[in-house]
C-alpha atoms as a PDB file:
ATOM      1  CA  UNK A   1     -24.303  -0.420  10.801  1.00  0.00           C
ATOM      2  CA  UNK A   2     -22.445  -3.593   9.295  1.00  0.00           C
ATOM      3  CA  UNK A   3     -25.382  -4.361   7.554  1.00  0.00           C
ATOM      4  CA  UNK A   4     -25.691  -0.907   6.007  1.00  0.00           C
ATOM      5  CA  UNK A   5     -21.988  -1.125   4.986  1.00  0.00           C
ATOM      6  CA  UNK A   6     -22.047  -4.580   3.208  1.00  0.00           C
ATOM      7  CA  UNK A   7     -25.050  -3.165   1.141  1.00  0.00           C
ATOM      8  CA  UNK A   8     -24.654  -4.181  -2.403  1.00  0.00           C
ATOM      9  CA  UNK A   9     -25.225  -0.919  -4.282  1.00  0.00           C
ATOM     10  CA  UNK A  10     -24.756  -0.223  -8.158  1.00  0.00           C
ATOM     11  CA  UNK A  11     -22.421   3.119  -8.945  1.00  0.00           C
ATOM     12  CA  UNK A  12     -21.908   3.852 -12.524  1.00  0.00           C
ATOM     13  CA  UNK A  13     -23.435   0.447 -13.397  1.00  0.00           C
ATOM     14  CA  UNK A  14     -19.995  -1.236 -11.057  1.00  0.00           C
ATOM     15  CA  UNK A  15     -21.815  -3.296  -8.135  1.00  0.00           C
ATOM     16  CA  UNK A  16     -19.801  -2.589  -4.916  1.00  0.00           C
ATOM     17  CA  UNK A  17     -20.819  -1.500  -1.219  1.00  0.00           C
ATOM     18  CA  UNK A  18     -20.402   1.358   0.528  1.00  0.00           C
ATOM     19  CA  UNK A  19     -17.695   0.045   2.862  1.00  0.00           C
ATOM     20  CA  UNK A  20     -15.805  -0.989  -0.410  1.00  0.00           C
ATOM     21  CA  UNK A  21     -16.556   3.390  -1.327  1.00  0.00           C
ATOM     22  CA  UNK A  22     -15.273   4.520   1.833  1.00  0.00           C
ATOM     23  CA  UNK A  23     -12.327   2.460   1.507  1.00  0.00           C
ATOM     24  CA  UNK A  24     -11.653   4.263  -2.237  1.00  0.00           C
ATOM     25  CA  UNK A  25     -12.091   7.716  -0.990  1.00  0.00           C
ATOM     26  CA  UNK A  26      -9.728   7.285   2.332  1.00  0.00           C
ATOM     27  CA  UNK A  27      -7.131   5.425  -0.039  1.00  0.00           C
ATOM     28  CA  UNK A  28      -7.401   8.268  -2.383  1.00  0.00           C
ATOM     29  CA  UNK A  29      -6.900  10.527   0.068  1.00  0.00           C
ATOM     30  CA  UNK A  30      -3.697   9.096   1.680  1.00  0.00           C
ATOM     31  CA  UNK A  31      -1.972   8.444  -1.934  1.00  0.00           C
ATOM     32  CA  UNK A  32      -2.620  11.997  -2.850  1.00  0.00           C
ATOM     33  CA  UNK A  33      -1.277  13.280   0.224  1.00  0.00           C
ATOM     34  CA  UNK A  34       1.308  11.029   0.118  1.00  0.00           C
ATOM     35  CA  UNK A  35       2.392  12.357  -3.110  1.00  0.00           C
ATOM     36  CA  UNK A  36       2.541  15.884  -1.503  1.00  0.00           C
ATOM     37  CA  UNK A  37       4.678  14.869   1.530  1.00  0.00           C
ATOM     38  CA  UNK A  38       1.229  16.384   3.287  1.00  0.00           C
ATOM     39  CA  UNK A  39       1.605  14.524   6.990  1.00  0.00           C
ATOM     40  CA  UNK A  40      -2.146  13.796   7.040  1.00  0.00           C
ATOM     41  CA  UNK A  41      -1.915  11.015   4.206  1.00  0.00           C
ATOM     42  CA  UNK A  42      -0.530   8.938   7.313  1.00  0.00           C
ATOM     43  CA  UNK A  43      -4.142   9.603   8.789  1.00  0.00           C
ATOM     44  CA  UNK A  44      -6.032   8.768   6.135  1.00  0.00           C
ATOM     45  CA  UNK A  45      -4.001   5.605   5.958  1.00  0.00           C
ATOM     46  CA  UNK A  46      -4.988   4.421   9.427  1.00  0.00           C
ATOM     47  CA  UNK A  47      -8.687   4.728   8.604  1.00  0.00           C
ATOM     48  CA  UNK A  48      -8.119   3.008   4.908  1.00  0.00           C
ATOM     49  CA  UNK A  49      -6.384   0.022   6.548  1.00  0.00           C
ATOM     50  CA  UNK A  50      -9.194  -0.249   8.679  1.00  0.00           C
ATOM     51  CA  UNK A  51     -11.539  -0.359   5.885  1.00  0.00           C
ATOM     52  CA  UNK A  52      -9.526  -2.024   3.700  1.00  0.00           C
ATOM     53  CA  UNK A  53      -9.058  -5.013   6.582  1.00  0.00           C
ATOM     54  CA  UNK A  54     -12.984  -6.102   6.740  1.00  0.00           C
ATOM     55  CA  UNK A  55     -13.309  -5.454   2.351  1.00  0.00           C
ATOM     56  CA  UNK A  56     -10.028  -8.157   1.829  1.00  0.00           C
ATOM     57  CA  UNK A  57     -11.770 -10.741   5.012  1.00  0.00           C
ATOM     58  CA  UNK A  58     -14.960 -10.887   2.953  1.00  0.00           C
ATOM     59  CA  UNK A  59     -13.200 -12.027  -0.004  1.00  0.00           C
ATOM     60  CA  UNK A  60     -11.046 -14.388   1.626  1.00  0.00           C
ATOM     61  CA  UNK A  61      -7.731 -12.555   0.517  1.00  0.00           C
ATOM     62  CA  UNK A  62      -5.997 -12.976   3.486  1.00  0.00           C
ATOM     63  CA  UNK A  63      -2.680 -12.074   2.414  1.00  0.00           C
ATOM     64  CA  UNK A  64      -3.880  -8.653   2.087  1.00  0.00           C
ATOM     65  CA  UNK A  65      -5.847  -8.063   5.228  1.00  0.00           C
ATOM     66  CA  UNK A  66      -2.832  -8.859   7.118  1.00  0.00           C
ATOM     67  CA  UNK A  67      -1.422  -6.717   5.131  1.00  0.00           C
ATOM     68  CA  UNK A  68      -3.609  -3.596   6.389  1.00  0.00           C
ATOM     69  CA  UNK A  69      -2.581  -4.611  10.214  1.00  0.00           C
ATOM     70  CA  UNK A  70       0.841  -4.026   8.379  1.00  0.00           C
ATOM     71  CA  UNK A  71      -0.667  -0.486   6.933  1.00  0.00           C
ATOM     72  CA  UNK A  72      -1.638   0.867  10.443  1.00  0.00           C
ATOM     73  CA  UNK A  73       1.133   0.530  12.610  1.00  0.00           C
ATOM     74  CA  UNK A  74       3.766   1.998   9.803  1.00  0.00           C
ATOM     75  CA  UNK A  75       1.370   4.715   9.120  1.00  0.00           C
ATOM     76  CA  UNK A  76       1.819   5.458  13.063  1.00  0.00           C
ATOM     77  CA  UNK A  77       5.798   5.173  11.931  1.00  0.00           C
ATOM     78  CA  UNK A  78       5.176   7.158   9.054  1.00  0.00           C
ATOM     79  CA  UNK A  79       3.257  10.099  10.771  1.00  0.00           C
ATOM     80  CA  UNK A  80       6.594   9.956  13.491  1.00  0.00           C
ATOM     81  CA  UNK A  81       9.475   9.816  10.797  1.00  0.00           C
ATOM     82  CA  UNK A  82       8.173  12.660   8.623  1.00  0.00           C
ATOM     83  CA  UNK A  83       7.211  15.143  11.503  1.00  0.00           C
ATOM     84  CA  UNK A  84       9.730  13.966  14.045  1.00  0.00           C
ATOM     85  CA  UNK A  85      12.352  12.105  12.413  1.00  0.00           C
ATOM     86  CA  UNK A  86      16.060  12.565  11.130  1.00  0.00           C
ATOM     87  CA  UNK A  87      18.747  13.895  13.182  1.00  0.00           C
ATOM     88  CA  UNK A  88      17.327  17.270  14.102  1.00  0.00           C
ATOM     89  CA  UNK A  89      14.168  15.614  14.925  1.00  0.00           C
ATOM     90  CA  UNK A  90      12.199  18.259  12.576  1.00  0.00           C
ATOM     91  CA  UNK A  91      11.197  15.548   9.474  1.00  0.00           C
ATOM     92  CA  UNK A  92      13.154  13.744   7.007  1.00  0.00           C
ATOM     93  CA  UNK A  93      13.725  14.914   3.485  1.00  0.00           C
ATOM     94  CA  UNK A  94      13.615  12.631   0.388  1.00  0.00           C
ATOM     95  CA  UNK A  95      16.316  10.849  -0.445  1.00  0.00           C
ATOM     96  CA  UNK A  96      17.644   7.702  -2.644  1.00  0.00           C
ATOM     97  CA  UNK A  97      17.423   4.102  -1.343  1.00  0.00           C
ATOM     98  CA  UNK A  98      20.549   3.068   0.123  1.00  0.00           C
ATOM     99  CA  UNK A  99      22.274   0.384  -2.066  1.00  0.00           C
ATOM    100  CA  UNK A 100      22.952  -2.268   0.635  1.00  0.00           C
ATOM    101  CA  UNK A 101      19.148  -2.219   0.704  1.00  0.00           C
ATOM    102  CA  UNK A 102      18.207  -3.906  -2.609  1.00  0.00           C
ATOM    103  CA  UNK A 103      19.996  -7.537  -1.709  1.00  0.00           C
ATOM    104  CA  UNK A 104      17.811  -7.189   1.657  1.00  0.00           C
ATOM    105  CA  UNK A 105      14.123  -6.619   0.051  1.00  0.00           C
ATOM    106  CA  UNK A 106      15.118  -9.520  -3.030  1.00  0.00           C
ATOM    107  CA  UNK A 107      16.196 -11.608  -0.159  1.00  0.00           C
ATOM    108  CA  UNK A 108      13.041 -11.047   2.031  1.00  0.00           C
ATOM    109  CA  UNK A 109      10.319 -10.773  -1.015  1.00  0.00           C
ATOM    110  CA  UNK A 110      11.651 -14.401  -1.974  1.00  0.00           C
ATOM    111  CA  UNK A 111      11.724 -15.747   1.580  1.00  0.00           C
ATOM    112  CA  UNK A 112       8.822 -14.393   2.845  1.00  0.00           C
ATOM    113  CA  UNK A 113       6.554 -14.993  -0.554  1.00  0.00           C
ATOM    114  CA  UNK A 114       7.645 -18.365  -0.662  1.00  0.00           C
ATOM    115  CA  UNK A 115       6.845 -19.119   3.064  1.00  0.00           C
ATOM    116  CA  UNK A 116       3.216 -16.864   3.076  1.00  0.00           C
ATOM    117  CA  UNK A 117       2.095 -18.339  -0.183  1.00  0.00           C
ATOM    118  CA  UNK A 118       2.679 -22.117   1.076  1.00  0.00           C
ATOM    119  CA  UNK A 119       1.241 -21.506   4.438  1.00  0.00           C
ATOM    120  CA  UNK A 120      -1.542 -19.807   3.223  1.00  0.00           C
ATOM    121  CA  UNK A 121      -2.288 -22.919   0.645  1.00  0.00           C
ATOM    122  CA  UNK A 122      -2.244 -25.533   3.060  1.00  0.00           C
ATOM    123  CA  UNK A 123      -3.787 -23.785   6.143  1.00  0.00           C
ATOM    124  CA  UNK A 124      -6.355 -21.604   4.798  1.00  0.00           C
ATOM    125  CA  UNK A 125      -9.161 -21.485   1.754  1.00  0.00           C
ATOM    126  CA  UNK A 126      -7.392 -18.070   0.410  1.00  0.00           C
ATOM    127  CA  UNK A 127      -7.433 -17.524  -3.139  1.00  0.00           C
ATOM    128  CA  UNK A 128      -4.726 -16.994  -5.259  1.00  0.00           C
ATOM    129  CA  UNK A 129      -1.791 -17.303  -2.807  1.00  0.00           C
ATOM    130  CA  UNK A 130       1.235 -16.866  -4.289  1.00  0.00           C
ATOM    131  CA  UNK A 131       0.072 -14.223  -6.192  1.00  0.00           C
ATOM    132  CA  UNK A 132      -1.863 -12.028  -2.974  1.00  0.00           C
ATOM    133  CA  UNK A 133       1.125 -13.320  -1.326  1.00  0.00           C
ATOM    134  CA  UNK A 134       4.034 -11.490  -3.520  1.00  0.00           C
ATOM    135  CA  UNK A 135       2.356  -8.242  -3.855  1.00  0.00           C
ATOM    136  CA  UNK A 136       1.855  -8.130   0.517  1.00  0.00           C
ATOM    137  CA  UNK A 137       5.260  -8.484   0.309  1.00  0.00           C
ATOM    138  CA  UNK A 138       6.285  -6.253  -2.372  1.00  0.00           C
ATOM    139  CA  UNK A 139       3.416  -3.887  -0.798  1.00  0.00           C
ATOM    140  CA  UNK A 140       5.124  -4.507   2.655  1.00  0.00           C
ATOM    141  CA  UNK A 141       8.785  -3.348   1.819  1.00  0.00           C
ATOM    142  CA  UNK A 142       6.724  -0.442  -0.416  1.00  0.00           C
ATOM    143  CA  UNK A 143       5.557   0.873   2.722  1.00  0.00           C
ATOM    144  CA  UNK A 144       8.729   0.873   4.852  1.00  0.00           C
ATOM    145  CA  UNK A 145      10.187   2.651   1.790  1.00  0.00           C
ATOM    146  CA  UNK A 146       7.932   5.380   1.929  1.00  0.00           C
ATOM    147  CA  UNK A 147       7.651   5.788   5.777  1.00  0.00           C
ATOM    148  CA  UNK A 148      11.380   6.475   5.256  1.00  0.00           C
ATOM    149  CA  UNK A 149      10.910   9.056   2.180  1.00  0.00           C
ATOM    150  CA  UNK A 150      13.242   6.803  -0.352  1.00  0.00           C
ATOM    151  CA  UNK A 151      12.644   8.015  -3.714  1.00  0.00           C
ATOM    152  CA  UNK A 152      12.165   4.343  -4.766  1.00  0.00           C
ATOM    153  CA  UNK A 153       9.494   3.489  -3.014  1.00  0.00           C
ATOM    154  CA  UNK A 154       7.129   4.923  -6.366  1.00  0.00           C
ATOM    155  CA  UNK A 155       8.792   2.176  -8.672  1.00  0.00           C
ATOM    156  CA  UNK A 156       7.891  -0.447  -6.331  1.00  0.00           C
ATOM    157  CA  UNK A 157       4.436   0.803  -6.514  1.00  0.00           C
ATOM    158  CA  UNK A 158       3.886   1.231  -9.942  1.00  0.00           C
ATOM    159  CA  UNK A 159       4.385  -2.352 -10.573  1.00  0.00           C
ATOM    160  CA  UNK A 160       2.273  -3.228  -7.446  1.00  0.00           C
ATOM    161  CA  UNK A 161      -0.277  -0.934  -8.305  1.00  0.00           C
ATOM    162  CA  UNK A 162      -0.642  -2.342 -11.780  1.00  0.00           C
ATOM    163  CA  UNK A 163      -0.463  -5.713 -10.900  1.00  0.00           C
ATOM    164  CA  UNK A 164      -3.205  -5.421  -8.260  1.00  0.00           C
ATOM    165  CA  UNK A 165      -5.533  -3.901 -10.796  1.00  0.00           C
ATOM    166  CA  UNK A 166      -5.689  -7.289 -12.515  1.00  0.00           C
ATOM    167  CA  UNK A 167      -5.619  -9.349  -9.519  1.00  0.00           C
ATOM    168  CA  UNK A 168      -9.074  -7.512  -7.776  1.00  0.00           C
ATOM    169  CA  UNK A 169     -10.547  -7.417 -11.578  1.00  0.00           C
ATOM    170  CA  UNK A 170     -10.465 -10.781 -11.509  1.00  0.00           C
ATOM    171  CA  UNK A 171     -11.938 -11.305  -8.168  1.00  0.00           C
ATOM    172  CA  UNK A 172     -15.040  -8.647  -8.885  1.00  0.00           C
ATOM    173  CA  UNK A 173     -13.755  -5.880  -6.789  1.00  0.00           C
ATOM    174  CA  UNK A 174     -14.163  -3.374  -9.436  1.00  0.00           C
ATOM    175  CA  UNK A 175     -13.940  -0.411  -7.679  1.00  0.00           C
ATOM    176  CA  UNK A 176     -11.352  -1.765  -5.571  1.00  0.00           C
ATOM    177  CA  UNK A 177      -9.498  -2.186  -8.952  1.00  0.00           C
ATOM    178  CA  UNK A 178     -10.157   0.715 -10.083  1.00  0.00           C
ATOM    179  CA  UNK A 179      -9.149   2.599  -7.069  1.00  0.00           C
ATOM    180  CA  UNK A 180      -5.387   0.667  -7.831  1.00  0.00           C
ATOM    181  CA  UNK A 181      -5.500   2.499 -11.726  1.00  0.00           C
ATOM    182  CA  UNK A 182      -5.857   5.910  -9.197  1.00  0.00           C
ATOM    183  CA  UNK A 183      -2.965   4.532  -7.337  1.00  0.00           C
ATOM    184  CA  UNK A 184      -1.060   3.520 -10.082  1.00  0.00           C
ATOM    185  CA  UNK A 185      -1.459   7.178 -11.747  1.00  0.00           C
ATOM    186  CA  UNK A 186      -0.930   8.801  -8.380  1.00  0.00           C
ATOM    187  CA  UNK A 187       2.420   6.630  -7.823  1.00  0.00           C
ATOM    188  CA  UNK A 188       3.926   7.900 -11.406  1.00  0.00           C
ATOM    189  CA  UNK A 189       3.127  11.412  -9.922  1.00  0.00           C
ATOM    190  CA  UNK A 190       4.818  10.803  -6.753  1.00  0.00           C
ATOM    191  CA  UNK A 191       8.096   9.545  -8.412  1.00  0.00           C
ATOM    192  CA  UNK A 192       7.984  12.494 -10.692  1.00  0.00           C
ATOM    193  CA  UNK A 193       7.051  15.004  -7.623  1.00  0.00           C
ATOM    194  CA  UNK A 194       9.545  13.387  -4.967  1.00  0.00           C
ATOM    195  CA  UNK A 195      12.078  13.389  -8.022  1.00  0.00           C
ATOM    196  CA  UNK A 196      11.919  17.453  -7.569  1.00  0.00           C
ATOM    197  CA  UNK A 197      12.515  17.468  -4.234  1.00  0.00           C
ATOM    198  CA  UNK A 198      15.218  14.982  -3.472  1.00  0.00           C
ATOM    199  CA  UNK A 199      18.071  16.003  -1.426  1.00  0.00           C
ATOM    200  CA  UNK A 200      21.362  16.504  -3.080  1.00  0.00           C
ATOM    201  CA  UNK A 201      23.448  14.361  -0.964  1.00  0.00           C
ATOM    202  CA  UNK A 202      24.184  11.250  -2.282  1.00  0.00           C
ATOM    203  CA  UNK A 203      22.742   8.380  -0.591  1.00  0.00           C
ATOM    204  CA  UNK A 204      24.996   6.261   1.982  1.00  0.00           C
ATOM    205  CA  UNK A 205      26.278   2.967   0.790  1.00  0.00           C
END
């Protein structure tokens, strides 16, 4: 089965394997859902971390197959908060980021890139550390975002998004890269979508 997985295979003249395919489809997925505020995307998620996990090990990006460990217990939080959550316990609606949260992610994307990046360096053969290690973190605080249904969350993506497209270029994971363009298109969507539905309470300072 592993074997069958890894198999190098050519699609559309872009050499990838099938795990690398599965891994675009149930990404797909999720983001779409996502997008919709569709419950299932949190599913979907699960299996693409999964994926994702063994794909980022191969290629010695480390960074981001912690990341996916990251992925799969906040999509467990993520399925909770938008069936279950908010004070009525029926879901949570979309709202704006709370101001007193910006200093908290600069604070923790600096701390925790800075600290991830060096240890990876001197304790492991990862590639591009700093770099792998800034978008985990700007991927990590991303996810939180959207688990809680903050409007925001689809800026911080967008950039992500687009700077991972250039990051797995550049490491041959084409489809992997190309998956991210999806991502990227599907995030502009989801601001624009979520935008529609936001809540007309202003957010709590």
């Amino acid at each position: 089965m592993t074997d069958w997985l890894n198999q190098t295979i050519s699609l559309a003249g872009i050499a990838t394997t099938w795990l690398e395919i599965l891994g675009f489809i149930t990404g797909a997925i999720c983001v779409y859902l996502n997008t919709q505020q569709n419950v299932w995307g949190w599913f979907f998620g699960i299996v693409n971390a999964v994926l994702y996990a063994i794909v980022f090990w191969q290629v010695r990006l480390y960074a981001d197959m912690g990341l996916q460990g990251y992925f799969f217990v906040t999509s467990i939080y993520g399925w909770w908060m938008w069936k279950f959550g908010g004070k009525n316990h029926d879901g949570i609606s979309v709202s704006r980021t709370p101001a007193r949260m910006y200093p908290i992610f600069g604070l923790i994307f600096i701390a925790v890139t800075a600290l991830w990046g060096f240890l990876l360096g001197k304790f492991t053969n990862a590639s591009l550390t700093y770099a792998d290690s800034a978008l985990t973190v700007a991927s990590l605080i991303g996810q939180w975002m959207m688990a809680r249904k903050y409007l925001e969350n689809w800026i911080l993506w967008i950039i992500a998004d687009a700077c991972y497209v250039a990051m797995y270029f550049y490491k041959d994971l084409y489809l992997t890269a190309i998956l991210y363009a999806v991502f990227l298109a599907l995030a502009v969507g989801g601001y624009v979508q979520w935008r529609k539905d936001i809540t007309k309470i202003p957010a709590i300072n």
